[in-house]
Structures are given as structure tokens and as C-alpha cells.
N, C-alpha and C. Protein backbone atom coordinates (compact mmCIF):
# COMPACT_ATOMS: atom_id res chain seq x y z
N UNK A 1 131.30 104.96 137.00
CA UNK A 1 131.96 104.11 137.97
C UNK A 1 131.32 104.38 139.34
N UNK A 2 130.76 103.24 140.08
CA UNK A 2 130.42 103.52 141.70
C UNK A 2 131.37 103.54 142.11
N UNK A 3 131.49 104.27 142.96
CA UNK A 3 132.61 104.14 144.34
C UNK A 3 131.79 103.58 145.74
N UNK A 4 132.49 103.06 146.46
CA UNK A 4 132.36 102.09 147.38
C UNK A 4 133.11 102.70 148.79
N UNK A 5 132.80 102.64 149.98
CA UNK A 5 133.72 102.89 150.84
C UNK A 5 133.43 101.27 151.63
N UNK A 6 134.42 100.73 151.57
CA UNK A 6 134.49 99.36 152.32
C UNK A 6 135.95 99.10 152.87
N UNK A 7 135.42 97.63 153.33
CA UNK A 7 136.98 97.54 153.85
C UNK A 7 137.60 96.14 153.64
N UNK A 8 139.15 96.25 153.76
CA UNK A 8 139.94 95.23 152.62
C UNK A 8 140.66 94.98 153.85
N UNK A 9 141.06 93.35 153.61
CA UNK A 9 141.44 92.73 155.42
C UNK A 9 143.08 92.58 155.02
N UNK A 10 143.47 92.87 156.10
CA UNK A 10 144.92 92.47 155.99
C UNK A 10 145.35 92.09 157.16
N UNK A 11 147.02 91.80 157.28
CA UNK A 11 147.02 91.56 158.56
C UNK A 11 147.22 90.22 158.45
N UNK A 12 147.49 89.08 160.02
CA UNK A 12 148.39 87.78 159.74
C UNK A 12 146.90 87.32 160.04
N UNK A 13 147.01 85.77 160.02
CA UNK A 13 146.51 84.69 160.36
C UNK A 13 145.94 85.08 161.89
N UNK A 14 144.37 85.16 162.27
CA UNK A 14 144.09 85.11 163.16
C UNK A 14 144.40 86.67 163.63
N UNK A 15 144.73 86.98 163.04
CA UNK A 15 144.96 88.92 163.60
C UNK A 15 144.57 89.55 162.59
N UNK A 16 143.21 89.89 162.52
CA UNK A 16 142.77 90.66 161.26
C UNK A 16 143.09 92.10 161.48
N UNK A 17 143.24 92.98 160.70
CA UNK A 17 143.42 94.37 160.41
C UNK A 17 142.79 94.65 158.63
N UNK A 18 141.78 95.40 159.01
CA UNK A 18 141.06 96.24 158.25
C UNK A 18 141.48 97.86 157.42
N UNK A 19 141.54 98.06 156.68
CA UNK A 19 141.93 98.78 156.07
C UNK A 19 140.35 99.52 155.33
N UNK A 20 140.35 100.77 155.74
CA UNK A 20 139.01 101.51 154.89
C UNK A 20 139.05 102.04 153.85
N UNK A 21 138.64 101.92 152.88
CA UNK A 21 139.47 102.33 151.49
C UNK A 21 137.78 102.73 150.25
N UNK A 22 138.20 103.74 149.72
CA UNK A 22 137.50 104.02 148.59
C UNK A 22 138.23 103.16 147.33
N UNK A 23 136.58 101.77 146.60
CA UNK A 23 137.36 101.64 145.74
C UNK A 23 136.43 101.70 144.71
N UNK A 24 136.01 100.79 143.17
CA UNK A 24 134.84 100.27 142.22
C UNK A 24 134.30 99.59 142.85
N UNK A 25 133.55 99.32 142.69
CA UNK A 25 132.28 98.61 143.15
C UNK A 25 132.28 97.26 142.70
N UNK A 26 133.15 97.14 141.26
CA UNK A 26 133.44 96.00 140.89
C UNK A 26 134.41 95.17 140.71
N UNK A 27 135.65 95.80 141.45
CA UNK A 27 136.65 95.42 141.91
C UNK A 27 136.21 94.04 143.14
N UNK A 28 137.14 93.30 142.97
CA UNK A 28 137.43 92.47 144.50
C UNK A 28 137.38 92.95 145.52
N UNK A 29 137.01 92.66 146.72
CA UNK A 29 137.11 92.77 148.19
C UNK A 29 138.71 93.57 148.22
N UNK A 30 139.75 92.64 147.86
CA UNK A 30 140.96 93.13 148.20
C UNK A 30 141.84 93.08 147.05
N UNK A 31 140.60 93.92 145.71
CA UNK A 31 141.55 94.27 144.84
C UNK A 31 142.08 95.66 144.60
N UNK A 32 142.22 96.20 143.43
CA UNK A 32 142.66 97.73 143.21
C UNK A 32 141.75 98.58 144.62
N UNK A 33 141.88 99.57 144.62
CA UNK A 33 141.42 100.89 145.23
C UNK A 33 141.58 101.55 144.85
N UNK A 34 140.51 103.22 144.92
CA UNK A 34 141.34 104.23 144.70
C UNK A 34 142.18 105.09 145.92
N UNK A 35 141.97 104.78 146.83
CA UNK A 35 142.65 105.73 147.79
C UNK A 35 142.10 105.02 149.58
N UNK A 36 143.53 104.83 150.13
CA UNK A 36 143.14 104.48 151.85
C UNK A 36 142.60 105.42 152.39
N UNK A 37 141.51 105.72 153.31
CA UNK A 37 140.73 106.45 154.19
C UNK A 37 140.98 106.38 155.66
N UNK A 38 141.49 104.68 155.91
CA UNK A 38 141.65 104.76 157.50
C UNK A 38 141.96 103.31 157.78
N UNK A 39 142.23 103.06 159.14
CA UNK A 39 142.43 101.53 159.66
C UNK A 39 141.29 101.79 160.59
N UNK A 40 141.14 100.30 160.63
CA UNK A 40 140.25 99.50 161.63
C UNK A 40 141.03 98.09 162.53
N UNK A 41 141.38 98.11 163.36
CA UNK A 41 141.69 97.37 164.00
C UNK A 41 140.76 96.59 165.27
N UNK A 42 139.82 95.50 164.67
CA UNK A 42 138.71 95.42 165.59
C UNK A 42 139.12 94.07 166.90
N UNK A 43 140.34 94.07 167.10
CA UNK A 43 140.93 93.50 168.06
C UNK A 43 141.21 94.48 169.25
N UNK A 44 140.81 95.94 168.95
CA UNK A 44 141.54 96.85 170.09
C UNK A 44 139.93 97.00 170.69
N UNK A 45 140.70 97.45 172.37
CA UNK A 45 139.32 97.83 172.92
C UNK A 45 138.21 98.52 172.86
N UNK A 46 138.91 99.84 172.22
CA UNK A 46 138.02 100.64 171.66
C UNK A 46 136.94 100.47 170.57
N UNK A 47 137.52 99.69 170.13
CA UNK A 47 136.67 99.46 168.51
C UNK A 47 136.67 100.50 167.70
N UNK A 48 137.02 101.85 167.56
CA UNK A 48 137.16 103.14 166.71
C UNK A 48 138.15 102.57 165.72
N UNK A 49 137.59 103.01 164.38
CA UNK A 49 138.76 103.46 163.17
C UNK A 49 139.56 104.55 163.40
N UNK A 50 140.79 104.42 162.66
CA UNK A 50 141.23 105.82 162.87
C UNK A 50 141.34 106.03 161.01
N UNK A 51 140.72 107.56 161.27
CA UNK A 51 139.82 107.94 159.72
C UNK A 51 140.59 109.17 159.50
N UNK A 52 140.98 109.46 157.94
CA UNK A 52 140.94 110.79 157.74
C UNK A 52 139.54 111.34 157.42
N UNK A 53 139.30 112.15 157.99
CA UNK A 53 138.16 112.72 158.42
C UNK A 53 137.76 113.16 156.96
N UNK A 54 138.35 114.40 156.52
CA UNK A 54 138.14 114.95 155.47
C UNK A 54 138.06 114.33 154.50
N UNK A 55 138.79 113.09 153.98
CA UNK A 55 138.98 112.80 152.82
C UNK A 55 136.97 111.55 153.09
N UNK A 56 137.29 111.19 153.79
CA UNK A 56 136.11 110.03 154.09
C UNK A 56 134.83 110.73 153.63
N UNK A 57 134.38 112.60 154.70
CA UNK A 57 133.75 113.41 153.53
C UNK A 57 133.47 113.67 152.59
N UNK A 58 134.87 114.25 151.98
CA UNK A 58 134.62 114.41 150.52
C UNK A 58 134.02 113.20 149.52
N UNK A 59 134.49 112.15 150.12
CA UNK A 59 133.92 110.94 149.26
C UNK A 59 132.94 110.90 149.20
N UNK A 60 131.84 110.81 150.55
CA UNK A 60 130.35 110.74 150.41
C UNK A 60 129.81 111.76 149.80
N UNK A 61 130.45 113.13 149.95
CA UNK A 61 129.59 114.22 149.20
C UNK A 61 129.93 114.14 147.92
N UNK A 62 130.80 113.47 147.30
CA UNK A 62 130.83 113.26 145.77
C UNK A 62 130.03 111.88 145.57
N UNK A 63 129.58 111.53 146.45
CA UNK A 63 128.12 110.04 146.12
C UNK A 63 128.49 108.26 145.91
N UNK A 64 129.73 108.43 147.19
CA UNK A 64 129.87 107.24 147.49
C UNK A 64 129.29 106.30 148.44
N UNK A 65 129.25 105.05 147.93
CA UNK A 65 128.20 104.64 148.78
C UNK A 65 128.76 103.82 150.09
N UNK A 66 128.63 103.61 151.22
CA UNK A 66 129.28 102.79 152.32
C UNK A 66 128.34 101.71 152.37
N UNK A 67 129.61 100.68 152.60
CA UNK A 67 129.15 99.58 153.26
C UNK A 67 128.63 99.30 154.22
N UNK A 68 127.75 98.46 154.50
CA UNK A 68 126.73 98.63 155.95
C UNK A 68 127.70 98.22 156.92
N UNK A 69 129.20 97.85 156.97
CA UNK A 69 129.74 97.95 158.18
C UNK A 69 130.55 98.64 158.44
N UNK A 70 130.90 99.86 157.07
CA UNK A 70 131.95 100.93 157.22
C UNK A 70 131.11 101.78 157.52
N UNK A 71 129.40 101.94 157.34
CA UNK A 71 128.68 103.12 158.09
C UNK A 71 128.43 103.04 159.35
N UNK A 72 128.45 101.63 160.30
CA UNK A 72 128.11 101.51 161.39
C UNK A 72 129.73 102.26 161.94
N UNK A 73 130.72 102.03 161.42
CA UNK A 73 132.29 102.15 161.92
C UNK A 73 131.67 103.96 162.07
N UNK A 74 131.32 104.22 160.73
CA UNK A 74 131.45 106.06 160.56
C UNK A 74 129.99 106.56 161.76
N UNK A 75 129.03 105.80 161.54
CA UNK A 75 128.56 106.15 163.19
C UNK A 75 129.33 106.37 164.41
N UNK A 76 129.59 105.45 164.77
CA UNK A 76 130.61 105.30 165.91
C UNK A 76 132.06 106.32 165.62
N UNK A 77 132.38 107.13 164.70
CA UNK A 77 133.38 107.58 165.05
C UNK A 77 132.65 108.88 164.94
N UNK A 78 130.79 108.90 164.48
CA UNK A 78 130.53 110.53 164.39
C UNK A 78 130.80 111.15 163.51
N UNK A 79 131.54 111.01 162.27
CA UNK A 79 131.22 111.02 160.73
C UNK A 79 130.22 111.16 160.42
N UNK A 80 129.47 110.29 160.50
CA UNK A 80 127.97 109.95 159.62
C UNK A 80 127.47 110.93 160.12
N UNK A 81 126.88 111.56 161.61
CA UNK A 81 126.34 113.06 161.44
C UNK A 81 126.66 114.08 161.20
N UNK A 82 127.69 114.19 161.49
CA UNK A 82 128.28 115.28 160.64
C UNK A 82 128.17 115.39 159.03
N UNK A 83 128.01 114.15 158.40
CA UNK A 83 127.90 114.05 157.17
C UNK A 83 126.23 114.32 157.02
N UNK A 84 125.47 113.75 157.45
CA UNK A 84 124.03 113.80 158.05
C UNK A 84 123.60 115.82 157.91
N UNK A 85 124.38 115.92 158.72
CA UNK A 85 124.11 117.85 158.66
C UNK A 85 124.43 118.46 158.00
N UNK A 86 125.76 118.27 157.05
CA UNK A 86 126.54 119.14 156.31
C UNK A 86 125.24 118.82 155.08
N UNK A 87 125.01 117.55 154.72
CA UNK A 87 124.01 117.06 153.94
C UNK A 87 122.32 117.92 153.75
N UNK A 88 122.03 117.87 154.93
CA UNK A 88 120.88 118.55 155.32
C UNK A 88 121.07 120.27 155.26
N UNK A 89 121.89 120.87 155.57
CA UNK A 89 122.21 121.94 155.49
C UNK A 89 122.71 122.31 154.06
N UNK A 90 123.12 121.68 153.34
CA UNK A 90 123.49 122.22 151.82
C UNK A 90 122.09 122.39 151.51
N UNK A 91 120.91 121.46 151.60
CA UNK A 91 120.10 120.96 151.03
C UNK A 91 118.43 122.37 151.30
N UNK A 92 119.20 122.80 152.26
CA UNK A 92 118.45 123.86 152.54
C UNK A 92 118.97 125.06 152.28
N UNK A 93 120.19 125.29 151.73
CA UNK A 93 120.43 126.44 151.16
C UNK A 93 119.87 126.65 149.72
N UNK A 94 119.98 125.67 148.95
CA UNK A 94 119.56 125.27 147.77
C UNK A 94 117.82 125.43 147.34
């Protein structure tokens, strides 16, 4: 099974809200999941998700793959290097 980190829209008419979620790969946009990771609310000024940090981790280091707009999100919240180093640094203990 791939796992996926993407994101599933919710929210009213004209007010989108994003939801970051580990799901299959061959699931629907906004079908099953296995587990929420974070919101995205790209109506606020900031533009930041708010992420559980750890769990969003563990996902990639077990070899999930992100969507090219949930990695730009995990850039911007500074995830991705941290994931970037922890990555690089296993890789040199080894």
C-alpha cells in the first residue's frame, strides 16, 4: 500500500478548509484516510498549516510520499528540513 500525505477539502461553499491527512494512494481525494496530520486554512494571513509535527515525521520516515502542495505547505512550516537532516544524518550513521 502507498501512503500519500495530501490534502482533503472541507469546509462551506466558497470557504475552503483543508485538512492534511495520511491516506492510499488509491483512495479518492476525499475518501477513507488513515490518520489527520493537520489543517490548512489558506484563507488566513499567514498561510501556515497547523501540523502535528511528529506524527507528519514519522510518516515520511516510514516512506510516504507528499504531495507537491503538502511539501511546499511542509517547507514553509520547516518540516521538510528537518526531515531533510534527520534523513541525511541517519544516512551517515549507517
Amino acid at each position: 500500500m502507498a501512503v500519500h500525505l495530501r490534502l482533503t477539502r472541507t469546509g462551506r461553499h466558497k470557504r475552503p478548509l483543508y485538512r492534511v491527512v495520511a491516506a492510499d494512494s488509491r483512495k479518492p481525494r476525499d475518501g477513507r484516510f488513515l490518520e489527520i496530520l493537520g489543517i490548512f486554512d489558506p484563507l488566513k494571513p499567514a498561510g501556515l498549516p497547523e501540523l502535528k509535527q511528529e506524527r507528519v515525521l514519522r510518516w515520511l520516515h516510514q516512506g510516504a510520499q507528499p504531495t507537491v502542495t503538502v511539501k511546499t505547505l511542509l517547507r514553509r512550516s520547516g518540516l521538510w528540513k528537518q526531515f531533510e537532516t534527520e534523513k541525511t544524518a541517519k544516512k551517515k550513521e549507517a
